[in-house]
Protein backbone atom coordinates (compact mmCIF):
# COMPACT_ATOMS: atom_id res chain seq x y z
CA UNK A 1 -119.77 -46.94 51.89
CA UNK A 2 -121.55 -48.83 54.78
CA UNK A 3 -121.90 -52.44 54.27
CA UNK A 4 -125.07 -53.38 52.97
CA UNK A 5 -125.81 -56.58 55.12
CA UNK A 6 -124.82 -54.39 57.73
CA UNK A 7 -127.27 -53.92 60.91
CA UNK A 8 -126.97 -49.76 60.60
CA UNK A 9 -126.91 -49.82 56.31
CA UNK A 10 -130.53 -51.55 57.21
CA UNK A 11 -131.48 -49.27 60.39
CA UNK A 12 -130.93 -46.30 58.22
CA UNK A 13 -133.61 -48.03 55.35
CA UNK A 14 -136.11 -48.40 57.72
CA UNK A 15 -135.61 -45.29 59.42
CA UNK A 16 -136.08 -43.43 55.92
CA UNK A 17 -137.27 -44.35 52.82
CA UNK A 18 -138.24 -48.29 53.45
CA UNK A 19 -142.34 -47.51 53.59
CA UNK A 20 -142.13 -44.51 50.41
CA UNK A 21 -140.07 -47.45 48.18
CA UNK A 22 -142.86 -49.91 48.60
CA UNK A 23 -141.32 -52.44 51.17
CA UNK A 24 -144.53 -53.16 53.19
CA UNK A 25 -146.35 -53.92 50.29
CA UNK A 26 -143.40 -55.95 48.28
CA UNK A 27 -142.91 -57.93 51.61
CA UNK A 28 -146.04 -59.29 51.93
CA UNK A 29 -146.33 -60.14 48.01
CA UNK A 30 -143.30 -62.27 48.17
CA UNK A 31 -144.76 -63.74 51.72
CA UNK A 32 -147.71 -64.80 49.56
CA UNK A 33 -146.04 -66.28 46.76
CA UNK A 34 -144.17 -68.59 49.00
CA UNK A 35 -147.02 -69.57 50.32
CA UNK A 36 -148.63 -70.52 47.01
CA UNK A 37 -145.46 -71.91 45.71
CA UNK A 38 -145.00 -73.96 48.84
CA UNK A 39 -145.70 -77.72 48.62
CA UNK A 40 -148.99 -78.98 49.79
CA UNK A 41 -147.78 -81.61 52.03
CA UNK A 42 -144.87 -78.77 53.23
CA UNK A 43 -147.91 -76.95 54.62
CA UNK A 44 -149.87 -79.44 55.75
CA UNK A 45 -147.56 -81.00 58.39
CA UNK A 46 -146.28 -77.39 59.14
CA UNK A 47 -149.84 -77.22 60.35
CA UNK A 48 -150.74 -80.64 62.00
CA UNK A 49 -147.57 -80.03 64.02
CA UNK A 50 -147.40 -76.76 64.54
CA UNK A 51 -143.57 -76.10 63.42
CA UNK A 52 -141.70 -73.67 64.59
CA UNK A 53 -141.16 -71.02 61.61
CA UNK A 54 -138.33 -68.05 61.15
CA UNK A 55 -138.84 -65.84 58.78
CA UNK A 56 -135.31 -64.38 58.55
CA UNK A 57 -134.93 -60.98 57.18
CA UNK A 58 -138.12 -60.40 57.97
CA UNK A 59 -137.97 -56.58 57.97
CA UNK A 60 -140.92 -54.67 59.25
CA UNK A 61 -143.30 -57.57 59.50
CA UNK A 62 -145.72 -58.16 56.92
CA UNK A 63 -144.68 -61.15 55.39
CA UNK A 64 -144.68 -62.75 58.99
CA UNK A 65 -148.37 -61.54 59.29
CA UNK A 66 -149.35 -62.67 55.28
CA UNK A 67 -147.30 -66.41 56.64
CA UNK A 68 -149.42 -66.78 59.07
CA UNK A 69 -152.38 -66.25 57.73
CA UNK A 70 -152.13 -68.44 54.73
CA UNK A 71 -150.27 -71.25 56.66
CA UNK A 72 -152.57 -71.06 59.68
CA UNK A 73 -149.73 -71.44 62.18
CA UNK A 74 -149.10 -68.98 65.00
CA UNK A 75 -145.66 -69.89 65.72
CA UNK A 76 -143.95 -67.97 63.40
CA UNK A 77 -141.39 -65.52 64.25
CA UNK A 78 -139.96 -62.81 62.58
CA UNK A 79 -136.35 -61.94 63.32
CA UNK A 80 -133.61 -58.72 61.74
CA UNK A 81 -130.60 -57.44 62.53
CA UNK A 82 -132.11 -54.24 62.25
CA UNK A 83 -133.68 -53.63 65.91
CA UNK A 84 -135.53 -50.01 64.06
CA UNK A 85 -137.02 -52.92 61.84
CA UNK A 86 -138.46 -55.23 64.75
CA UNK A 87 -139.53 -52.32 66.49
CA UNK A 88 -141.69 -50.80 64.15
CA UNK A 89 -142.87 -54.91 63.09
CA UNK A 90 -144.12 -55.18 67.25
CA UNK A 91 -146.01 -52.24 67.09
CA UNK A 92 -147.86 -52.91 63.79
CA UNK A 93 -148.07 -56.84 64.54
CA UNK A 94 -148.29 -57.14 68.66
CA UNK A 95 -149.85 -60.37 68.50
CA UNK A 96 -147.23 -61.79 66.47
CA UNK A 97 -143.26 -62.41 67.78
CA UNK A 98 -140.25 -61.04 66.48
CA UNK A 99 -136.87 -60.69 67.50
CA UNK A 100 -133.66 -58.56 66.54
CA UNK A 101 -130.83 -61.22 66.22
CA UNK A 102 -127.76 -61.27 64.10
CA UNK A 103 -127.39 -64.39 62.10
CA UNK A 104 -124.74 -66.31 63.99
CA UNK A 105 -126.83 -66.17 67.27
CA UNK A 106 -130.15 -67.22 65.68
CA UNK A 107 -132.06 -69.61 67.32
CA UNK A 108 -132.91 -73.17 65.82
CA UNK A 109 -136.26 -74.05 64.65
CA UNK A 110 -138.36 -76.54 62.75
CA UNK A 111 -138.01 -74.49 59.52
CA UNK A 112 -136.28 -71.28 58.66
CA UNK A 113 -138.00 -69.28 55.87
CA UNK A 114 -136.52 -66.36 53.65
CA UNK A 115 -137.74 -63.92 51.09
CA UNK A 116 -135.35 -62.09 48.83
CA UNK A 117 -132.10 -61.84 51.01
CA UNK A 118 -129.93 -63.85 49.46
CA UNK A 119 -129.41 -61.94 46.23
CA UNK A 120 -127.78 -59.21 48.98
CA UNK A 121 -124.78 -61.53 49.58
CA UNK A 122 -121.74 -62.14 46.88
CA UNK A 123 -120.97 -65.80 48.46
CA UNK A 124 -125.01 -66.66 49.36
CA UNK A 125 -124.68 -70.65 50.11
CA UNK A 126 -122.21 -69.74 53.03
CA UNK A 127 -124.95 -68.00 53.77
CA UNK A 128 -127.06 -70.96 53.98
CA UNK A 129 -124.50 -73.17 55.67
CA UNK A 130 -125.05 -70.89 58.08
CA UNK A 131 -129.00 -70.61 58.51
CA UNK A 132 -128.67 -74.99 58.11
CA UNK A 133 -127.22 -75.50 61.25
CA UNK A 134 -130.35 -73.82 63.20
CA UNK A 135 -132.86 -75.69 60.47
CA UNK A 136 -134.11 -78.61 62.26
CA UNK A 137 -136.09 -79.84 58.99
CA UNK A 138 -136.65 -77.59 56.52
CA UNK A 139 -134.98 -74.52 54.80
CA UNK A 140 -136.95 -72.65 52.33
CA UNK A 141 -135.95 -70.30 50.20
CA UNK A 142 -137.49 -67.52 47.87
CA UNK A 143 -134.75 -65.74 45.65
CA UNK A 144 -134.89 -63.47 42.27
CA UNK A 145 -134.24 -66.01 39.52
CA UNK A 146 -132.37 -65.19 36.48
CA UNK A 147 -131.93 -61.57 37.08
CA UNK A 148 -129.70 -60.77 35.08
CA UNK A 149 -130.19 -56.79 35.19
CA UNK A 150 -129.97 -56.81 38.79
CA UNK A 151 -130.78 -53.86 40.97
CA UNK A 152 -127.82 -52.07 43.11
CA UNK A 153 -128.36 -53.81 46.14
CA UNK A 154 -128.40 -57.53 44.49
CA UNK A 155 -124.89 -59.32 44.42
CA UNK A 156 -126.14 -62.41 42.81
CA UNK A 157 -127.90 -63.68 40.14
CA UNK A 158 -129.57 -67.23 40.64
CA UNK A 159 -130.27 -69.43 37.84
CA UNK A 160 -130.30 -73.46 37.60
CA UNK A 161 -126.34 -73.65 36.77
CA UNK A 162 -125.68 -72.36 40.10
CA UNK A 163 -128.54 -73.58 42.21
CA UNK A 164 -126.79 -76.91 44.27
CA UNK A 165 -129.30 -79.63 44.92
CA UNK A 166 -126.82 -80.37 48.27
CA UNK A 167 -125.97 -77.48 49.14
CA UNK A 168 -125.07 -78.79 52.57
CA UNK A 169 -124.23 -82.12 53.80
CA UNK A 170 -127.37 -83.98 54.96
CA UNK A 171 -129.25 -81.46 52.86
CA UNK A 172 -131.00 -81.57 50.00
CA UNK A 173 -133.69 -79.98 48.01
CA UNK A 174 -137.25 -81.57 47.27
CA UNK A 175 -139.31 -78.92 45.88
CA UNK A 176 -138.49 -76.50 43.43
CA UNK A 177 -141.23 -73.75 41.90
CA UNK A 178 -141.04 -70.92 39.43
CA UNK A 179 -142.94 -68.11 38.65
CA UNK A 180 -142.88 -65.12 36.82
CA UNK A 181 -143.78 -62.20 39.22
CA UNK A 182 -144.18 -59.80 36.73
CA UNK A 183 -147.22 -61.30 35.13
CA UNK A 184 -148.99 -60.93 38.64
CA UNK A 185 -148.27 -57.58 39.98
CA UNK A 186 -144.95 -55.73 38.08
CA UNK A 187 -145.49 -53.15 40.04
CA UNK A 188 -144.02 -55.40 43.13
CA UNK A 189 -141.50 -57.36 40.99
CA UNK A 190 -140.69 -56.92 37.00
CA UNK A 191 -139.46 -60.86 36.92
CA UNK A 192 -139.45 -64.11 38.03
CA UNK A 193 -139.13 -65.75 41.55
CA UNK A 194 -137.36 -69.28 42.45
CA UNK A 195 -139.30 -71.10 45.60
CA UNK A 196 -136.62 -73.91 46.92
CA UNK A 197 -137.36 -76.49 49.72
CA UNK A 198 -134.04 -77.79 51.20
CA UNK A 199 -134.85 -80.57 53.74
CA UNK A 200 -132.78 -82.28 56.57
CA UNK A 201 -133.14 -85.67 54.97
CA UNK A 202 -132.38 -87.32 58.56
CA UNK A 203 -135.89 -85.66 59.44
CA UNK A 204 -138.05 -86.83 56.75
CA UNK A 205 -138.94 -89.55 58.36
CA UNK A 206 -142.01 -91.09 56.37
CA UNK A 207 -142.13 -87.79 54.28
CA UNK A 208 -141.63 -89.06 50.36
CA UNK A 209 -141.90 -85.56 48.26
CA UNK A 210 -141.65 -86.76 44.30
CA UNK A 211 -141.23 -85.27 41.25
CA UNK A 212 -144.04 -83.18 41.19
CA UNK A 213 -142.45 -80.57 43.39
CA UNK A 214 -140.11 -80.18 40.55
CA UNK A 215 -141.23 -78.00 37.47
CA UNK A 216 -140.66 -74.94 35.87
CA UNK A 217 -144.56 -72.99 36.66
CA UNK A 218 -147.87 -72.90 37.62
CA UNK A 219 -150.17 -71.46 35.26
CA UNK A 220 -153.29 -72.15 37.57
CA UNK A 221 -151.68 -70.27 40.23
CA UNK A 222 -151.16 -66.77 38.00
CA UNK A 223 -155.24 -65.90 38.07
CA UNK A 224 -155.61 -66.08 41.86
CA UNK A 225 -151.87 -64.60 42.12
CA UNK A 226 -153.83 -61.75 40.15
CA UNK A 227 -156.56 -61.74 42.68
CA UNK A 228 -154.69 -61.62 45.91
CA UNK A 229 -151.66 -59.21 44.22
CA UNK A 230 -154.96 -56.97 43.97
CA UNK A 231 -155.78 -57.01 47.34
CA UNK A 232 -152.34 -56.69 48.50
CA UNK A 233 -151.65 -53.93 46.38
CA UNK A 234 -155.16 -52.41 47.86
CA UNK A 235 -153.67 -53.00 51.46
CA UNK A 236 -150.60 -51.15 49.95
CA UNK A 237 -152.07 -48.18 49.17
CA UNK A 238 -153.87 -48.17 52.20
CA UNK A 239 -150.52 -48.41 53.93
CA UNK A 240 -149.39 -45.56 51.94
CA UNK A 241 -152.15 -43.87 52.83
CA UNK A 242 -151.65 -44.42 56.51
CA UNK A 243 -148.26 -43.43 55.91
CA UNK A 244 -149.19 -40.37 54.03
CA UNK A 245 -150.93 -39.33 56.94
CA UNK A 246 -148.60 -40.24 59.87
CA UNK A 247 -146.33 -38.25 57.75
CA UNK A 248 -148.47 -35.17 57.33
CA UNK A 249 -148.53 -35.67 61.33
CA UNK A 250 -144.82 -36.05 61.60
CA UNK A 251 -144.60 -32.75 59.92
CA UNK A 252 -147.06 -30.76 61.95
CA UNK A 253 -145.28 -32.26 64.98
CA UNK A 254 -141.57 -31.48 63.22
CA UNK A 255 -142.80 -28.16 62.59
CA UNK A 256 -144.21 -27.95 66.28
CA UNK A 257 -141.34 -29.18 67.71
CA UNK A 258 -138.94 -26.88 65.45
CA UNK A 259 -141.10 -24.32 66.88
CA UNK A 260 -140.00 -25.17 69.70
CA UNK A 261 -136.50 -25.70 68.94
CA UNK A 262 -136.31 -22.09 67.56
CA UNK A 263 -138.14 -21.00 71.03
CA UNK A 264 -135.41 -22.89 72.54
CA UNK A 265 -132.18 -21.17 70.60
CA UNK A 266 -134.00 -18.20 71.46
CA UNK A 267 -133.81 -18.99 75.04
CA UNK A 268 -130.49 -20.74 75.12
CA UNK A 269 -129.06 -17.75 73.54
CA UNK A 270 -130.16 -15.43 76.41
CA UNK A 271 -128.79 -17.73 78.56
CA UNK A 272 -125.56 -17.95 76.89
CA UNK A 273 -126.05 -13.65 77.04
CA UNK A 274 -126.39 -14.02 80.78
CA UNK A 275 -123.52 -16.80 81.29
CA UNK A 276 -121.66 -14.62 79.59
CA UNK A 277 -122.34 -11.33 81.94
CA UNK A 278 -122.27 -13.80 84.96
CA UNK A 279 -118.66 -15.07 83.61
CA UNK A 280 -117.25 -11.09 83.45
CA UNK A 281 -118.59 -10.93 86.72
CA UNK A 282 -117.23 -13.83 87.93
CA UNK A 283 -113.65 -13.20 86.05
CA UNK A 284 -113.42 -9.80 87.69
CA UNK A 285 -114.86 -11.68 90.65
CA UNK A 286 -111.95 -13.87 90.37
CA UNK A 287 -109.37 -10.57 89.62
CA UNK A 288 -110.95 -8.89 92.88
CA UNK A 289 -110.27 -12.48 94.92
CA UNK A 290 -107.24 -12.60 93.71
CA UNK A 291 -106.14 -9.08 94.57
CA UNK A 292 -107.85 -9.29 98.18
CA UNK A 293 -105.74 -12.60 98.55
CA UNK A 294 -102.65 -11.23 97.57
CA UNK A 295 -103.65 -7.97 100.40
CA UNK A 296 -104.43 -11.17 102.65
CA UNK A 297 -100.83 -12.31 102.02
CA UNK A 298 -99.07 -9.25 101.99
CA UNK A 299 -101.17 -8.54 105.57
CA UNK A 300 -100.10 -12.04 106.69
CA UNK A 301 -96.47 -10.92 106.00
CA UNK A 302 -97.02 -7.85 107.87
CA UNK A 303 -98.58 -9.38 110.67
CA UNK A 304 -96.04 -11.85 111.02
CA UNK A 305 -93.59 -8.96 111.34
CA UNK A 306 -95.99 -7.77 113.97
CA UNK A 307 -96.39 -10.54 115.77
CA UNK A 308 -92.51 -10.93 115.78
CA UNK A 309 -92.63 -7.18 116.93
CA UNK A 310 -95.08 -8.04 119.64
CA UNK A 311 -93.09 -10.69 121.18
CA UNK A 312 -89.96 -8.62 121.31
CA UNK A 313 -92.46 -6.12 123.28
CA UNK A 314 -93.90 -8.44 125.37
CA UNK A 315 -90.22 -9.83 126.33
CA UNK A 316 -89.76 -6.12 127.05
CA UNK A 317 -92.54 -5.43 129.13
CA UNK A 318 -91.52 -8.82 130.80
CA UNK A 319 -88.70 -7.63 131.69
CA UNK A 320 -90.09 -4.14 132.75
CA UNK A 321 -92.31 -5.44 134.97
CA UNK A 322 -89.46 -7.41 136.44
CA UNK A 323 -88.06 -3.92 136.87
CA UNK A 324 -91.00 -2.61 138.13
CA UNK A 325 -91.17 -5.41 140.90
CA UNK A 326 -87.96 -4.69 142.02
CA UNK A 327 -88.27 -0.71 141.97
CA UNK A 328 -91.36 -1.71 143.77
CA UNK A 329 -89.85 -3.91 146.28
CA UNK A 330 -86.82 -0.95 146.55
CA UNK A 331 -89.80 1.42 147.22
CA UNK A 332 -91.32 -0.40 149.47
CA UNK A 333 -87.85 -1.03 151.34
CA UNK A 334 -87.56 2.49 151.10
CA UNK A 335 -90.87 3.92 152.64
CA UNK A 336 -90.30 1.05 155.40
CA UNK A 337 -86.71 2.81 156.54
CA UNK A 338 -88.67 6.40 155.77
CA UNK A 339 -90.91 5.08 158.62
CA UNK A 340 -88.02 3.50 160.86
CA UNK A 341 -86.23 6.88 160.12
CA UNK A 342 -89.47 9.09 161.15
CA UNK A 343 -89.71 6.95 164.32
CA UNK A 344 -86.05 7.45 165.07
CA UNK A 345 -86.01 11.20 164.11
CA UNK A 346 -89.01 11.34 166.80
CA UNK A 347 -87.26 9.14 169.28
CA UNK A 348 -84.18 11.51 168.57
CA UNK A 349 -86.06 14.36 168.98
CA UNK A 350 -87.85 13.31 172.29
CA UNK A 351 -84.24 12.06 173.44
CA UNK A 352 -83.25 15.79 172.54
CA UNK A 353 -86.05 17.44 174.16
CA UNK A 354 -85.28 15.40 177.38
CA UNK A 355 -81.37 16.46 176.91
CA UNK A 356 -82.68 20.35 176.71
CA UNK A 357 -84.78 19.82 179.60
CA UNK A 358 -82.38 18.24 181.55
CA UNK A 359 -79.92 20.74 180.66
CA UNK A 360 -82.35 23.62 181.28
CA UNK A 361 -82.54 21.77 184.89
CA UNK A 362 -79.28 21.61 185.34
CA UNK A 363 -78.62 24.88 184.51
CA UNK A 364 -80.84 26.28 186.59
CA UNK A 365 -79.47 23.72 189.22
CA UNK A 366 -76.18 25.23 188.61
CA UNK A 367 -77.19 28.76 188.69
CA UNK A 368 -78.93 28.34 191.82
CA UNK A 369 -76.18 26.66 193.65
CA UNK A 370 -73.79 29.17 192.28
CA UNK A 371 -75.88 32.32 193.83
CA UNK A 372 -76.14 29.97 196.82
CA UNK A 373 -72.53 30.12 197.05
CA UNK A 374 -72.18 33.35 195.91
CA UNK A 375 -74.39 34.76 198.94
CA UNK A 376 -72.96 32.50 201.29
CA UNK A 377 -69.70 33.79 200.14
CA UNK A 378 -70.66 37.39 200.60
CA UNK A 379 -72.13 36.81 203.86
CA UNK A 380 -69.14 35.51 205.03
CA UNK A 381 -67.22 38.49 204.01
């Protein structure tokens, strides 16, 4: 179970049922009992000098409003833990101030003021050890008093046996009122309150508070308790009303917007449909990649073998054409003796021509000389 002085056990009231239970209205009772229960002399000098007030636990703002207005101060400020409660407290109250604080970081003021937290807490005077040492002056205090069939949420039952007049060092109390809430409005509270005044006695200074602060009731208050309870409960109902309403709105806009949400399924499911299509497209995408890589791969082996191939045939045409430039040079060689050869066949065959012609000459040299000779030798016979 969540804790219940915890700051999301108190977001989750607010965020739910806080307004249906009656808190708005119960708030600002108890804000105006204090302030009827208070001292006279409390609220006079919280006026003259303008104190600075925290209403701790202050929840979603009306008892800071119903403070201000009966103590006539606008330096009150309303501080939570719950940051769902001070939100919703700005937006009702914007001219009033409020802050979400836990109670270890709270700042100090003139007086610290609280309404029905206490009872929350098993051990509540550490409690108020704690709130002390940011009190300046005065801590007040109003609590459920001799509740004895407490509610769930209550942890504590106050009564005068456990009530210390000291309940810190340098603190002490000088006023102490009670009143039976039931006799003014039981629908807000079926039994009686305890108002307490602790002050700072270093800070009374010429403040003497006497024994009058100290007794048991007021029966003049109880007919103008009546009176304002009336118009409180009146304010209330209006609040309910309000809230009736803004819930009737909330609903129009929840159905709206589940409208919209169903619209939205709608949609998102198509589009799941199609990211589903694209992602068997894209997985035998992915299959078709991977085969084409592993034909890349298997055609990167091959062409490696290939280019291996290659360069064995290009260091065989290499040498080829080495060949060829030699068989080239031979031929060359070759058709240059051809030539010297055809030029000496020519020369031979002009030498042999000459020979022939020559011998034809001399032949006929020696023919004629030998009929010379002949006749002369058959003349001479």
């Amino acid at each position: 179970m969540t804790d219940i002085n915890s700051k999301q056990y108190w977001d989750y009231r607010f965020t739910t049922d806080w307004v249906s239970a009656g808190g708005h209205g119960q708030t600002r009772f108890f804000a105006m009992l204090a302030a009827r229960l208070m001292p006279d002399w409390l609220k006079d000098l919280a006026l003259r000098e303008q104190w600075k007030i925290c209403d701790w636990g202050c929840a979603e703002g009306q008892g800071v409003d119903e403070l201000s207005k009966w103590l006539g101060v606008a330096t009150i400020t309303g501080v939570d833990i719950s940051e769902v409660a001070i939100g919703k407290a700005q937006a009702s109250f914007p001219t009033r101030r409020f802050k979400a604080q836990a109670l270890d970081d709270l700042d100090d003021y003139d007086v610290i003021f609280s309404s029905n937290t206490l009872e929350h807490f098993d051990n509540p005077f550490d409690v108020v050890t704690r709130l002390a040492k940011h009190t300046k002056r005065f801590l007040v205090l109003l609590l459920p008093f001799q509740e004895y069939d407490r509610i769930p949420e209550h942890f504590f039952t106050f009564d005068f046996g456990n009530i210390p007049v000291c309940p810190v060092p340098g603190f002490a109390a000088v006023a102490c009122r009670v009143v039976d809430a039931a006799k003014v409005n039981i629908n807000y509270w079926n039994g009686k309150q305890i108002l307490l005044v602790y002050a700072r006695l270093s800070s009374l200074g010429d403040t003497r508070p006497d024994l009058r602060n100290f007794f048991i009731g007021d029966d003049t208050y109880e007919a103008f308790a009546q009176e304002r309870s009336e118009v409180i409960a009146q304010q209330h109902a209006l609040d309910r009303a309000q809230f009736a309403e803004q819930l009737a709105r909330t609903r129009d806009e929840q159905a709206a917007t589940n409208a919209q949400f169903e619209s939205a399924l709608r949609n998102l499911h198509d589009v799941r449909t199609e990211r589903d299509s694209e992602k068997d497209k894209l997985a035998r995408s992915q299959e078709t990649l991977a085969e084409r890589e592993q034909t890349i791969a298997e055609l990167g082996q091959a062409n490696a073998g290939q280019e291996e191939t290659i360069t064995e045939l290009k260091e065989e045409c290499g040498a080829l054409l080495a060949e060829i430039m030699v068989l080239r040079a031979c031929i060359e060689r070759l058709r240059t003796e051809r030539e010297d050869c055809a030029r000496l066949l020519t020369e031979v065959r002009a030498m042999a021509d000459g020979v022939a012609s020559q011998r034809d000459t001399m032949l006929r040299s020696k023919t004629w000389r030998l009929r010379s000779a002949i006749c002369r030798f058959i003349g001479r016979a």
